[in-house]
Protein backbone atom coordinates (compact mmCIF):
# COMPACT_ATOMS: atom_id res chain seq x y z
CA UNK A 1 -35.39 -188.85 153.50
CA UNK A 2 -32.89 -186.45 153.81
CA UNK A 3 -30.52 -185.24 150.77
CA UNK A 4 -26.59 -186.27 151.88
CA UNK A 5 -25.15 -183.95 154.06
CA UNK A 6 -27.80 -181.48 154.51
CA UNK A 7 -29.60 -183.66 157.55
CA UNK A 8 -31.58 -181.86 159.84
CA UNK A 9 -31.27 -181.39 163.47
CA UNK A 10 -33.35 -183.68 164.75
CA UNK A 11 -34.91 -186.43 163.75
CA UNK A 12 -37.22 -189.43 164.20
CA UNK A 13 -37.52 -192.92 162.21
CA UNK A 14 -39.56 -195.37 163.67
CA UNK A 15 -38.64 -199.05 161.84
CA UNK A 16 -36.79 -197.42 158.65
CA UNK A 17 -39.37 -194.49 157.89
CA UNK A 18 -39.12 -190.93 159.08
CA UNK A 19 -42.05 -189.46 160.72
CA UNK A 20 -40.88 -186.50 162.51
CA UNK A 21 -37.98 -183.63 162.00
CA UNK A 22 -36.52 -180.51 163.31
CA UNK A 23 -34.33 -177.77 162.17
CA UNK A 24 -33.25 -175.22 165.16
CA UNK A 25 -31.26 -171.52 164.57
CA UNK A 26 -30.31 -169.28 167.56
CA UNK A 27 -32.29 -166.41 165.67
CA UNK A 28 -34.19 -165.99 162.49
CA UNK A 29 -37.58 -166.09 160.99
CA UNK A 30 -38.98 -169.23 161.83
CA UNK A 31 -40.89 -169.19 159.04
CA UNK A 32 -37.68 -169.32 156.88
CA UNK A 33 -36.19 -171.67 159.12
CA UNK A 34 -39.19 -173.66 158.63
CA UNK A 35 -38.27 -173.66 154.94
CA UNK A 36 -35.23 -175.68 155.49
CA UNK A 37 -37.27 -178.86 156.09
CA UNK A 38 -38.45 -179.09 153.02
CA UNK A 39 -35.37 -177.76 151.30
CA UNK A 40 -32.77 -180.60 153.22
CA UNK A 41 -35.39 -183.42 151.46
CA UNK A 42 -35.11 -185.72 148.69
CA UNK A 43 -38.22 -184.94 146.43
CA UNK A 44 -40.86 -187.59 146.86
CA UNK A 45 -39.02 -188.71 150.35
CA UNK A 46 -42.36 -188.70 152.14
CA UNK A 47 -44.27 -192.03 152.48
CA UNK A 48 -42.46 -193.48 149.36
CA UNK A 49 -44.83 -196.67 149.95
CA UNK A 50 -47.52 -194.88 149.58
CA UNK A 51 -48.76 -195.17 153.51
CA UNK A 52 -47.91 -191.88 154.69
CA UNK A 53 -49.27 -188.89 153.84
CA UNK A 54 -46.98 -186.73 155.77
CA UNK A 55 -44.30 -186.00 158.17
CA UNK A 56 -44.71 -183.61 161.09
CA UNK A 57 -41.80 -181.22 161.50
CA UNK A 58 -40.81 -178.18 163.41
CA UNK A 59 -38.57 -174.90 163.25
CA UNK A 60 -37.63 -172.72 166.14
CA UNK A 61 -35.65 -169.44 165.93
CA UNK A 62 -34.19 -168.69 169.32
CA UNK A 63 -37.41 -168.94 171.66
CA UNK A 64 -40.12 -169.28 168.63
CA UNK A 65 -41.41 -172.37 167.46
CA UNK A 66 -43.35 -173.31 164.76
CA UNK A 67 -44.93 -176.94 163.81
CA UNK A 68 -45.31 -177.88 160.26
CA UNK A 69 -46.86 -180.55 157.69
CA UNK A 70 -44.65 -181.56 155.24
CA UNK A 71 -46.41 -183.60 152.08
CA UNK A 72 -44.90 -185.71 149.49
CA UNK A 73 -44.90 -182.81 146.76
CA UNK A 74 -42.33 -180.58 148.71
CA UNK A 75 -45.42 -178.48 150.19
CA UNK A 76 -46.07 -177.68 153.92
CA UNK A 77 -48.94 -176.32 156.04
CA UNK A 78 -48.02 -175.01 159.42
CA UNK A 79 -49.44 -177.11 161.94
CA UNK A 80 -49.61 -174.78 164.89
CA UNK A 81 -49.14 -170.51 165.68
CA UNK A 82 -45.92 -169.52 166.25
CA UNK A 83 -45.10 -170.81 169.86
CA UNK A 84 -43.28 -167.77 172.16
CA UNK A 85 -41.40 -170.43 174.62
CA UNK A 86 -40.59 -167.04 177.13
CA UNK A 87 -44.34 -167.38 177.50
CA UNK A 88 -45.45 -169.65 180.17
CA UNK A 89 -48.88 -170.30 177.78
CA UNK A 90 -47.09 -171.30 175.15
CA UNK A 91 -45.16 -173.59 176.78
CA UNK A 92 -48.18 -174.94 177.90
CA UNK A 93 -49.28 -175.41 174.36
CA UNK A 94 -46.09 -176.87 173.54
CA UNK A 95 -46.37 -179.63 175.70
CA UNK A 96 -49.77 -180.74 174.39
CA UNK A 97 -48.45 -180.18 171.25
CA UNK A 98 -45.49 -182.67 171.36
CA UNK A 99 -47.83 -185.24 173.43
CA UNK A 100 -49.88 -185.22 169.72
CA UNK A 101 -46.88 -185.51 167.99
CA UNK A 102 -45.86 -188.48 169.96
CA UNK A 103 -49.47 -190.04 169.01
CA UNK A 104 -49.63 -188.58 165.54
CA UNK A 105 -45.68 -190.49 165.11
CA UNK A 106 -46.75 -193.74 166.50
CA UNK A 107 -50.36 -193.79 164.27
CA UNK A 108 -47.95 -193.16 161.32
CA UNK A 109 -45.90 -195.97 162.41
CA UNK A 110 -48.70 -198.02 162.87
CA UNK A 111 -50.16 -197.40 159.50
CA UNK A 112 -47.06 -198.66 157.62
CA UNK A 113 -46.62 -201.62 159.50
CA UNK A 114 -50.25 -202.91 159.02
C-alpha cells in the first residue's frame, strides 16, 4: 500500500489488494517521476500474502509515458519504452499496452483469490 498522505494519482484495488498505480506531472523526467511509485510505498506493501509478485505501475511527464514493475523489495523494471503520446504509434502501443494491463490486473486478482 501506500504510505499516509503520499497516495498516488491513480490507482487500482481489486477486492482489498492493489494491482495497478499511476503518478502523472505536467513535465519532468519520467524516469524520475517513475521513482515516485516506489517512493509513496510502504516497504514490503506488494503481495503481503505472498500471491503477488508485483504491481504494474506507470509515470507520464506531460505527453511521455512510461510502464513499470514494481516488486516487493522496493525495486522496479520498466515494463515498456518511453511512450511519446504526440505520436500516433505510440498511442497505438499504448492502447495494447493498457488492454495487457487490464489482463495482467485481473490474472493478479485471480491469483489471490484462488
Amino acid at each position: 500500500m501506500t504510505k499516509s498522505k503520499c497516495r498516488p494519482d491513480y490507482l487500482l484495488m481489486l477486492n482489498g489488494q492493489l494491482v495497478f498505480k499511476g503518478e502523472e506531472k505536467k513535465a519532468g523526467d519520467v524516469r524520475n517521476i517513475a521513482l515516485e511509485l516506489v517512493d509513496k510505498m510502504i516497504p514490503g506493501s506488494v503481495g503481503k500474502d505472498g500471491k503477488l509478485e508485483y504491481l504494474l505501475g506507470y509515470a507520464t511527464a506531460g505527453s511521455r509515458v512510461l510502464f513499470e514493475c514494481i516488486y516487493g523489495d522496493g525495486k522496479m523494471s520498466e515494463c515498456s519504452d518511453i511512450l511519446n503520446l504526440e505520436r500516433v504509434a505510440d498511442r497505438v502501443s499504448l492502447l495494447v499496452i493498457m488492454i495487457n494491463v487490464v489482463r495482467v490486473a485481473c490474472a493478479l486478482y485471480n491469483a489471490k483469490n484462488q
